[in-house]
Protein backbone atom coordinates (compact mmCIF):
# COMPACT_ATOMS: atom_id res chain seq x y z
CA UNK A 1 22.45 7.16 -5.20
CA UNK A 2 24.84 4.54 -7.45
CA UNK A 3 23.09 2.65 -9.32
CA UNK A 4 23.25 -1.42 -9.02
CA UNK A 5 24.44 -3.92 -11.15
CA UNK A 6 22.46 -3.75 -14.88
CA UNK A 7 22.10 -7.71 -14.88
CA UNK A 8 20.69 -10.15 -12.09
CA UNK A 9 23.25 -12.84 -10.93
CA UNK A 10 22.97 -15.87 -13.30
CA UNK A 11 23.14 -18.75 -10.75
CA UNK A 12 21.38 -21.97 -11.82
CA UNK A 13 18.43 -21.06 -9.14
CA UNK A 14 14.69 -21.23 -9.42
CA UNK A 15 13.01 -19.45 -12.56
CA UNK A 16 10.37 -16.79 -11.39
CA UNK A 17 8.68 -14.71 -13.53
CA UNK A 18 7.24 -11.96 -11.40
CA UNK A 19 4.10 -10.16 -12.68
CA UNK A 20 3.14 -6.68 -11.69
CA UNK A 21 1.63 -5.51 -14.58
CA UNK A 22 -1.69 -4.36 -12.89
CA UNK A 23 -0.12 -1.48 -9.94
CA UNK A 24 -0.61 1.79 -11.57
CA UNK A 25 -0.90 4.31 -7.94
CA UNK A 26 -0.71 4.29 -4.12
CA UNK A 27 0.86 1.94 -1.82
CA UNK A 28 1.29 -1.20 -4.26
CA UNK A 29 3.40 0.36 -5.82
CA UNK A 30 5.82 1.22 -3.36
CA UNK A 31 5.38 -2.02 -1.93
CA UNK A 32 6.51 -3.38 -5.07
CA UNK A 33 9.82 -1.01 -5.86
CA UNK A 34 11.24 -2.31 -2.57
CA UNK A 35 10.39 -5.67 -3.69
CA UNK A 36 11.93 -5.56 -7.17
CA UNK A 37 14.85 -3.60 -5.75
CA UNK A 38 15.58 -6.70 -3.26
CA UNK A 39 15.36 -9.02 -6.39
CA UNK A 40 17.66 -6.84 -8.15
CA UNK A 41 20.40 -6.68 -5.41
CA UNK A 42 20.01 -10.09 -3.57
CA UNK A 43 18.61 -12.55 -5.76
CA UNK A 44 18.66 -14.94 -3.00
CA UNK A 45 18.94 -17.81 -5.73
CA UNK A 46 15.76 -16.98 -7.80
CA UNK A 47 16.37 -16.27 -11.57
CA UNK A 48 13.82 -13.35 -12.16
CA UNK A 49 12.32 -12.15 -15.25
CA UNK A 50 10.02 -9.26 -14.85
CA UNK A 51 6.96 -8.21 -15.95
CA UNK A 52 5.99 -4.45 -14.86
CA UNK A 53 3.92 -1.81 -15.13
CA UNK A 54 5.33 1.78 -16.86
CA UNK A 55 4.05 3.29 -13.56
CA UNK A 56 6.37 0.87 -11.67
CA UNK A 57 9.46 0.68 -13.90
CA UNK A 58 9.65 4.16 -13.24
CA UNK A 59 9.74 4.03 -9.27
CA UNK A 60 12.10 1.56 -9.33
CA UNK A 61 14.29 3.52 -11.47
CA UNK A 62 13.79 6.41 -9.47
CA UNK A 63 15.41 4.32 -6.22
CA UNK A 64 18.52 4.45 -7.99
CA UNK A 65 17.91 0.55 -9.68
CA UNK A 66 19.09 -0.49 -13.42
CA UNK A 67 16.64 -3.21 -14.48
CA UNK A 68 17.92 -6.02 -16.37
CA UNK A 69 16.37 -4.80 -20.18
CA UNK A 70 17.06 -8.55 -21.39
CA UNK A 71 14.74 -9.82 -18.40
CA UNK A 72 12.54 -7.42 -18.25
CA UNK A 73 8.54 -5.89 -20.34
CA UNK A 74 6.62 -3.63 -19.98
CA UNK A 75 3.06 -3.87 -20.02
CA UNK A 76 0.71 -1.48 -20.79
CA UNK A 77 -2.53 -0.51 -20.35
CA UNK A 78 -3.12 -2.93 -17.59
CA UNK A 79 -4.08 -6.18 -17.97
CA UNK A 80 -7.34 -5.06 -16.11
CA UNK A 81 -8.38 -3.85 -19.15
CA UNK A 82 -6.69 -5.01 -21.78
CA UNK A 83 -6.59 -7.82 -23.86
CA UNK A 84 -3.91 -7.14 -25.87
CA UNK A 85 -2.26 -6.25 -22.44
CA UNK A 86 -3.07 -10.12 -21.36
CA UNK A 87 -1.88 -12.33 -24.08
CA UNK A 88 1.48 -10.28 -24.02
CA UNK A 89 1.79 -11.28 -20.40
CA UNK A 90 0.57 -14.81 -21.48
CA UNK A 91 3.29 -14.78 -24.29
CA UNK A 92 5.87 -13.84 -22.39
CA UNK A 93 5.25 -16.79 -19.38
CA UNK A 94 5.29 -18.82 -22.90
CA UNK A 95 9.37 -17.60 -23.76
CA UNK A 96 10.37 -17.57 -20.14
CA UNK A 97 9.14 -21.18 -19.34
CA UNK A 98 9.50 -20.04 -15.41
CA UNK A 99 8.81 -22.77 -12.63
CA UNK A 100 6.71 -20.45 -10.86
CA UNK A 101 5.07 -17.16 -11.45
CA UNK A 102 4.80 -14.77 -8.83
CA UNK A 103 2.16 -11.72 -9.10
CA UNK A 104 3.01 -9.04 -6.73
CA UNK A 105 -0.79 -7.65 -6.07
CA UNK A 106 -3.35 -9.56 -8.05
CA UNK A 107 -5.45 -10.22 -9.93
CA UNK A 108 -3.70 -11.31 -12.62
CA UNK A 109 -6.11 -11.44 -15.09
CA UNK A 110 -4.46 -14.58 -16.91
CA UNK A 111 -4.56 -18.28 -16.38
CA UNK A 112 -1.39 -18.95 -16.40
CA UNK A 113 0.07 -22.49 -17.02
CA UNK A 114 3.09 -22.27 -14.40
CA UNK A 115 2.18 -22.66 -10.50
CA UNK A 116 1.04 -18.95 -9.68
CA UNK A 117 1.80 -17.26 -6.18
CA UNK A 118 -0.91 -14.41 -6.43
CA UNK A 119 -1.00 -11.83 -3.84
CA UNK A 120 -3.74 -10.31 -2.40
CA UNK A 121 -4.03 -7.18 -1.11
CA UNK A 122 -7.61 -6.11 -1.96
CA UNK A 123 -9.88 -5.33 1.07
CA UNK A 124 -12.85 -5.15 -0.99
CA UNK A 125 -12.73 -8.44 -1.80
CA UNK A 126 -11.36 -9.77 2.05
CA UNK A 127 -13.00 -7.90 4.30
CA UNK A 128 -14.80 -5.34 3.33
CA UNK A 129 -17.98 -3.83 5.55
CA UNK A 130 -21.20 -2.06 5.89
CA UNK A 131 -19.06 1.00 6.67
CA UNK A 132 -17.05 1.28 3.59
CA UNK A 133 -19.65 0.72 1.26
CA UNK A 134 -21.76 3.27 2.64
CA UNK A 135 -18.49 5.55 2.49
CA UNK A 136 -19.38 5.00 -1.34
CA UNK A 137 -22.49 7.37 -1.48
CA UNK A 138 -25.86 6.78 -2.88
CA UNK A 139 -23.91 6.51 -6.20
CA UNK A 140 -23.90 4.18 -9.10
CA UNK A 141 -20.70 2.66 -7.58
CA UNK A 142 -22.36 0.92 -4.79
CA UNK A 143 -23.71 -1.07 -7.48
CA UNK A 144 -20.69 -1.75 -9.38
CA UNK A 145 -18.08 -2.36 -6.51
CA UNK A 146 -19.85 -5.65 -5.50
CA UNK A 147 -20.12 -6.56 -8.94
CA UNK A 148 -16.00 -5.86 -9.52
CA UNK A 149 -15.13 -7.51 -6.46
CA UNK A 150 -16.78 -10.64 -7.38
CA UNK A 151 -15.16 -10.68 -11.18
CA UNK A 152 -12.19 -10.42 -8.81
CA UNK A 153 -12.48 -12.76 -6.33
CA UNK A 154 -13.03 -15.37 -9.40
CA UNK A 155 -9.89 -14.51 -10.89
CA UNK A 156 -8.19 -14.73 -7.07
CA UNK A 157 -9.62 -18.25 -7.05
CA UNK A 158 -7.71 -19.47 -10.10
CA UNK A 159 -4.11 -19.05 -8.48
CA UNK A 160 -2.76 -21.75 -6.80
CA UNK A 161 -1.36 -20.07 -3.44
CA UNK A 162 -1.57 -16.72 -2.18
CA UNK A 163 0.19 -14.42 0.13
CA UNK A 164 -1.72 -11.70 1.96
CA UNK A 165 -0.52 -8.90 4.44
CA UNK A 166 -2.80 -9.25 7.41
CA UNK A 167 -5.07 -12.27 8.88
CA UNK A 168 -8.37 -10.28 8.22
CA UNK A 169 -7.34 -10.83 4.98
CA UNK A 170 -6.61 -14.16 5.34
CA UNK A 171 -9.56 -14.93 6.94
CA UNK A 172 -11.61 -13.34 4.30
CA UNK A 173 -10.21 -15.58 1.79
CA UNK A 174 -11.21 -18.87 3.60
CA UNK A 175 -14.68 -17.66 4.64
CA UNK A 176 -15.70 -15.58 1.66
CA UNK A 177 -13.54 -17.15 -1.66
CA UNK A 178 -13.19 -20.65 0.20
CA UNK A 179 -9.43 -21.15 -0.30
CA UNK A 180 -7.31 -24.03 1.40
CA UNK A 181 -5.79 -22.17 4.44
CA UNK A 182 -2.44 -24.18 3.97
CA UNK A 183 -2.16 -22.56 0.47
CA UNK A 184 -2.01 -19.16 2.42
CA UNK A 185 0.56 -17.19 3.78
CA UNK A 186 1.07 -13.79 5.82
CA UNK A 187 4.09 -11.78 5.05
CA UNK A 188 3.30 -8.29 6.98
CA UNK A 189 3.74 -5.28 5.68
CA UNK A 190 6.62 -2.64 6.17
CA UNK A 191 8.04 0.43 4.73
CA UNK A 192 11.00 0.69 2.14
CA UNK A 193 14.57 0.32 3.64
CA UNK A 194 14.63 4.16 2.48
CA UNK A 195 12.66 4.72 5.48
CA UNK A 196 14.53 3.06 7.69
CA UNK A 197 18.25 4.42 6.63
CA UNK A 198 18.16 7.66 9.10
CA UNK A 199 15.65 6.92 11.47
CA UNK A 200 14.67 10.31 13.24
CA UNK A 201 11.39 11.69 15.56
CA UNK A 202 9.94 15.07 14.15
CA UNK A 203 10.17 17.91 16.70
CA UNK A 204 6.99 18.45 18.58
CA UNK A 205 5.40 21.28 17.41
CA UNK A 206 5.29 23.87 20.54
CA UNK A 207 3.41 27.72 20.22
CA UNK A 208 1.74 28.83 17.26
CA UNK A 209 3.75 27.51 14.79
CA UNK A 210 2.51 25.60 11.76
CA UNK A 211 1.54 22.04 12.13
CA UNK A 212 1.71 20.29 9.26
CA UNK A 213 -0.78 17.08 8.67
CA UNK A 214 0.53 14.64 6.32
CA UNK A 215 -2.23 11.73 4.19
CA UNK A 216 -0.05 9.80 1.62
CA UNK A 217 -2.00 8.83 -0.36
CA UNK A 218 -3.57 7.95 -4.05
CA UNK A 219 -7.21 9.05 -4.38
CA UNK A 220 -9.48 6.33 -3.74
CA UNK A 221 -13.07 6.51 -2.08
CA UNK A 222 -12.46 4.09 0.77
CA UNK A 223 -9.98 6.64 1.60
CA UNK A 224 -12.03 9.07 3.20
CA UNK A 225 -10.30 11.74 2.08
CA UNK A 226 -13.58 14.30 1.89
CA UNK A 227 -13.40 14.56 5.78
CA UNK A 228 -10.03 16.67 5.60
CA UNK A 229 -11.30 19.95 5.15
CA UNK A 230 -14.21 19.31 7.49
CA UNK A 231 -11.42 18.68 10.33
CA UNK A 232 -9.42 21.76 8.94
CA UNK A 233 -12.42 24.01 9.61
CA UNK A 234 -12.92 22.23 13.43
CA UNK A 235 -9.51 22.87 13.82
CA UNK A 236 -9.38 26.66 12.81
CA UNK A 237 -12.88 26.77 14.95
CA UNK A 238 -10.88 25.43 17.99
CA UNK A 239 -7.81 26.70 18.01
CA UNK A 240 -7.60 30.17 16.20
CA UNK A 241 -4.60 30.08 17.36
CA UNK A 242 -2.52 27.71 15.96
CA UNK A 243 -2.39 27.08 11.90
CA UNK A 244 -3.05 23.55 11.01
CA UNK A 245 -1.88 22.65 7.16
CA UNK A 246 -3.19 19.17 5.93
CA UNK A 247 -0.68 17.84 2.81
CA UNK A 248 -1.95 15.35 0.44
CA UNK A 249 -0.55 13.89 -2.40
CA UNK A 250 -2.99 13.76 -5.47
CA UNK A 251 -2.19 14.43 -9.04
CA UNK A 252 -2.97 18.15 -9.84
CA UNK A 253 -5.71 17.13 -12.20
CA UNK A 254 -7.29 14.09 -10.00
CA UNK A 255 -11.19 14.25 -9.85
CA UNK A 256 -11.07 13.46 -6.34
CA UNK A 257 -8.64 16.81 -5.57
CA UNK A 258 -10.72 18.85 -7.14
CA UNK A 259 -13.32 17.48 -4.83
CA UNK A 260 -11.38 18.27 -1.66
CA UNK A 261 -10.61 21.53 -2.92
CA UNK A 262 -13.70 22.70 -3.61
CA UNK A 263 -15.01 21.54 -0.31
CA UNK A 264 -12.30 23.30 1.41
CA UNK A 265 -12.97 26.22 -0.52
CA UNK A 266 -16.64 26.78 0.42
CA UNK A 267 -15.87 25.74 4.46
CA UNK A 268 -13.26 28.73 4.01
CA UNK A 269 -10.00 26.80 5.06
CA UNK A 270 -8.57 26.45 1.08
CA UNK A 271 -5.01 27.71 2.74
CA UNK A 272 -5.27 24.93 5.14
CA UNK A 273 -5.36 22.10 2.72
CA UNK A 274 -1.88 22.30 0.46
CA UNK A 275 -1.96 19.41 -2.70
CA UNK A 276 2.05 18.79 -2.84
CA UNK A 277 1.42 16.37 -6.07
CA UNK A 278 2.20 12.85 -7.01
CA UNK A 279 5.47 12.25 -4.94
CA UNK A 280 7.94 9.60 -6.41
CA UNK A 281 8.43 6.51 -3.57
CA UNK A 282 12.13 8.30 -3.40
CA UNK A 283 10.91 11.65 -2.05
CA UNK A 284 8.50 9.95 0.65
CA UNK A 285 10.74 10.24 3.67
CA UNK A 286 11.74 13.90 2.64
CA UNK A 287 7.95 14.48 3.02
CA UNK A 288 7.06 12.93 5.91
CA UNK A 289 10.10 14.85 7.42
CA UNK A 290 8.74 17.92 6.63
CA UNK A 291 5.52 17.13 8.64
CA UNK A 292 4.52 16.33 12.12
CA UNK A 293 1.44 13.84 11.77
CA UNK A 294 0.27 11.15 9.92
CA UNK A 295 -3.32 11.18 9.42
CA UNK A 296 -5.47 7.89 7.31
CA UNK A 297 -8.53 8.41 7.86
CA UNK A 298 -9.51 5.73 5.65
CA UNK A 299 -12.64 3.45 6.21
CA UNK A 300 -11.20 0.35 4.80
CA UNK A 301 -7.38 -0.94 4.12
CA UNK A 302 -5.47 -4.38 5.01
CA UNK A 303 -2.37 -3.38 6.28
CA UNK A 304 -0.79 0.43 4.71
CA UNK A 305 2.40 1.24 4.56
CA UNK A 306 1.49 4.71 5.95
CA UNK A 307 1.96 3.24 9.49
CA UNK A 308 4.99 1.54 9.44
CA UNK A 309 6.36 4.78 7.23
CA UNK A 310 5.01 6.94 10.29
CA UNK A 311 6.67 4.97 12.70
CA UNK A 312 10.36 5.23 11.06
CA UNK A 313 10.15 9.01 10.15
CA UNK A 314 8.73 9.45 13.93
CA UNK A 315 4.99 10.92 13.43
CA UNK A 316 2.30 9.90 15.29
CA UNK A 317 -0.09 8.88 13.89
CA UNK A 318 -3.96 9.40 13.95
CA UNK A 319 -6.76 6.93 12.19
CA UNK A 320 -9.64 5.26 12.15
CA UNK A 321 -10.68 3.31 14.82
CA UNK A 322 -11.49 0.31 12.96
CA UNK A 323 -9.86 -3.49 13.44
CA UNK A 324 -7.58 -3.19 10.39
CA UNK A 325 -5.98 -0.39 11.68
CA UNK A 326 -5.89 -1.92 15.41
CA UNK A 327 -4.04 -4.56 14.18
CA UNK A 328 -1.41 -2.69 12.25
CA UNK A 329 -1.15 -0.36 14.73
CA UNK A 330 -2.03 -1.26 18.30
CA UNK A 331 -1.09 0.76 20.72
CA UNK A 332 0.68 3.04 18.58
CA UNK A 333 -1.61 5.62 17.47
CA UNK A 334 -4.29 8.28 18.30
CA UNK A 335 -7.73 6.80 17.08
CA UNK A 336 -11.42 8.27 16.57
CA UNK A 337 -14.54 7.38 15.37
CA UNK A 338 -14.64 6.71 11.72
CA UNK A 339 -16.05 9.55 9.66
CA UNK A 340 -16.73 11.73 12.03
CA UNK A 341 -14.80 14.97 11.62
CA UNK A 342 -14.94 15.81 15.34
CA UNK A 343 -13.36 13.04 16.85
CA UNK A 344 -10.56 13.31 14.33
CA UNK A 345 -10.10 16.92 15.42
CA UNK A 346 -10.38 16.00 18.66
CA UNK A 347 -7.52 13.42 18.25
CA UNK A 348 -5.23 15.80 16.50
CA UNK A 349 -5.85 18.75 19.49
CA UNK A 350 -5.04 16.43 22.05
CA UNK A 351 -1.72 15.52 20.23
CA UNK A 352 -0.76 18.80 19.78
CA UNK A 353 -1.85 20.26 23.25
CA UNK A 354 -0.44 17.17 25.47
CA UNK A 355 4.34 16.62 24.57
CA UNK A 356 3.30 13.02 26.61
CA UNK A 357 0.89 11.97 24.25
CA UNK A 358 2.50 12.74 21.48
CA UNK A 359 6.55 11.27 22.97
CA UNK A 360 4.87 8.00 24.02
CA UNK A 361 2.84 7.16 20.43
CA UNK A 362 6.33 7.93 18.97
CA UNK A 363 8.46 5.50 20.98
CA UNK A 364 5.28 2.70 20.41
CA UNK A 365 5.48 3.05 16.57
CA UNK A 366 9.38 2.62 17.18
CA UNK A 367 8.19 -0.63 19.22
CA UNK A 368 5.75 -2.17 16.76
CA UNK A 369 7.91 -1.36 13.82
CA UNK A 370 10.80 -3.00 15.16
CA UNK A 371 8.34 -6.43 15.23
CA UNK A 372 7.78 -5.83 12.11
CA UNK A 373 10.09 -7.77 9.05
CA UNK A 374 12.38 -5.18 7.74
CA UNK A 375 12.68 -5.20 3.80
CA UNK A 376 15.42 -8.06 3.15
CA UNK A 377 13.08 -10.43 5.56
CA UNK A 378 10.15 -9.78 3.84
CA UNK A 379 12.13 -11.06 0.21
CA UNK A 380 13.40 -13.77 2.06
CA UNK A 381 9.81 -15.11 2.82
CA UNK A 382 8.55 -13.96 -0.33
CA UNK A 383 10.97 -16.28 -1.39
CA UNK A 384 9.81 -19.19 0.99
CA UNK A 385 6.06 -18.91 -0.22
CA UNK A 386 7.70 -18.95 -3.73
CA UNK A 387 9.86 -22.16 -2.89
CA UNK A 388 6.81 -23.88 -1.12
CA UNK A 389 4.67 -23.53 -3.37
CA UNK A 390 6.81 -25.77 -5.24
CA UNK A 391 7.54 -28.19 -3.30
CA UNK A 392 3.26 -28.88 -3.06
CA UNK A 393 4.22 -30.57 -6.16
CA UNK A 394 0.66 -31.50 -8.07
CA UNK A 395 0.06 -28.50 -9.55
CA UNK A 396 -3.35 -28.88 -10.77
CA UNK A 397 -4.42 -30.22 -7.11
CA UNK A 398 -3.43 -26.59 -6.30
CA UNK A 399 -6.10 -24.55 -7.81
CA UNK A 400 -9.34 -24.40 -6.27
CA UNK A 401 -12.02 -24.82 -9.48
């Protein structure tokens, strides 16, 4: 791929400092290399500094973009945890002097003196349940997570607007953090326009040939990930016949691989569950080509790019039953009962054992993903939060106290 253009355009336009200092794995971060990439390529009248993770900087790079060096820091550790980390992001706000600051997925961590657009794309905080707190374990973490989310939610409440991807998340904010609805927006989520370039349906898998069961994902325990090698043994219960292989995408040396592995080892199925490492946000079609279905059977998410990724490589897709993923994907995907390893084999068999089934959740996900804003709309209202946040003027009227 050609690289673009080493420096952004310098029109006189609006002076945003975007912050993404804190995405280290998973979806943010692709989210955030098709973001940076649009900045990069269409301005769309914004003069952007940036502020990035190493993580990041090197996903971006790896889409084929030259970041502007004289605009441009990286951060590290994360501001999460470092203070050090912090005042360097405070510093540089200081030298930029931008009108607005813009972090990608928050929080930010700093106070920062500019009018901050924060988004928000933690569930936790939004709308977390019973469900996925329990999917914790008996474990000092169900301790802790409450604790972190409200540190979190305090530092949410110090931005002056915010941009989320789904209305449960919206909705958490007003009813649980008590922001001013006006001062939030919803900008949906999509895939990269690397997903969208050669749109194609994978074959339907017919006789005994392998099918291939894709999770994208980073490791976390709201994931759910445990459950695959329990449905890999249902599967290899119910249909000796066929060879189901579930692909995930953990680094080699991840805690919560070696968890899945082990339990896949002692129900006997280790074949059946095949670790293909981190993949770059480059290499994501490639893999999604080389499977058949899309599989999150997480307990807890706002709105992941694994569906609308699905929907433009042409997988159908099977998840949780659970509102968040209802409203991502309506009537475009197989659901079952959250956490229960049956119903998700259940799901999968009668995609595999029905051409109908699996033809018509294809040609939905082509539906819903076609309502969906493709990657230049979604800059261009990033860019209208950005600008209307602006025009609300009284900046310290903005932040709720």
């Amino acid at each position: 791929m050609k690289a673009s253009s080493a420096e952004p355009r310098r029109e006189r336009g609006l002076r945003v400092l975007l912050n993404a200092t804190t995405l280290v794995k998973g979806g943010a971060l692709q989210a955030a290399a098709s973001f940076v990439r649009a900045a990069i390529l269409n301005s769309g009248g914004v003069a952007w500094w940036f502020a990035l993770s190493p993580a990041l900087r090197e996903q971006v790079e790896g889409l084929g973009v030259i970041l502007p060096e004289s605009r441009l820091r990286v951060i590290s550790p994360t501001p999460a945890r470092s203070k050090q980390a912090r005042r360097e992001l405070f510093g540089m706000e200081r030298e930029v002097q931008p009108q607005v600051v813009f972090t990608f997925f928050g929080p930010a961590y700093v106070r920062f003196r500019a009018p901050h657009l924060c988004g928000v794309a933690v569930p936790w905080v939004t709308h977390s349940t019973w469900l996925a707190y329990w999917g914790l374990g008996v474990t000092l973490d169900l301790v802790i997570m409450p604790l972190e989310m409200l540190y979190k939610g305090l530092w949410f409440k110090k931005a002056n607007g915010w941009v989320v991807e789904a209305p449960c998340a919206k909705a958490g904010l007003i009813k649980r953090l008590r922001l001013p609805e006006e001062r939030i927006c919803i900008i949906p989520n999509n895939c990269g326009e690397h997903y969208l370039g050669r749109q194609q349906s994978v074959r339907f898998p017919e006789g005994s040939g392998v099918v291939r069961v894709l999770t994208l994902s980073a490791y976390y325990l709201h994931k759910n990930l445990e459950i695959i090698p329990r449905v890999a043994r249902i599967l290899a219960d119910r249909c000796p016949s066929r060879r189901f292989e579930f692909v995930v995408t953990l680094p080699y040396h991840d805690k919560g691989w070696a968890r899945i592995r082990r339990a896949a080892r002692a129900l006997g199925v280790e074949h059946g569950v095949v670790n293909e490492g981190t993949v770059p946000v480059s290499a994501g079609p490639d893999l999604y080509d080389r499977c058949h279905i899309c599989f999150l059977p997480s307990l807890l998410e706002t709105f992941s790019a694994n569906y609308p990724e699905a929907m433009a490589r042409g997988l159908p897709i099977v998840t949780t039953d659970l509102p968040f993923a209802h409203d991502a994907c309506r009537d475009a995907a197989c659901y079952f009962i959250a956490k229960n390893a049956r119903s998700a084999a259940d799901a999968i068999i009668r995609l595999v054992e029905d051409e109908g089934v699996w033809q018509g959740l294809v040609a939905r996900g082509r539906r819903v993903l076609s309502e969906l804003p493709r990657p230049e709309e979604k800059y261009a209202l990033y860019i209208e939060a950005i600008r209307g946040l602006v025009a609300s003027g009284d900046r310290a009227g903005a932040a709720v106290r």
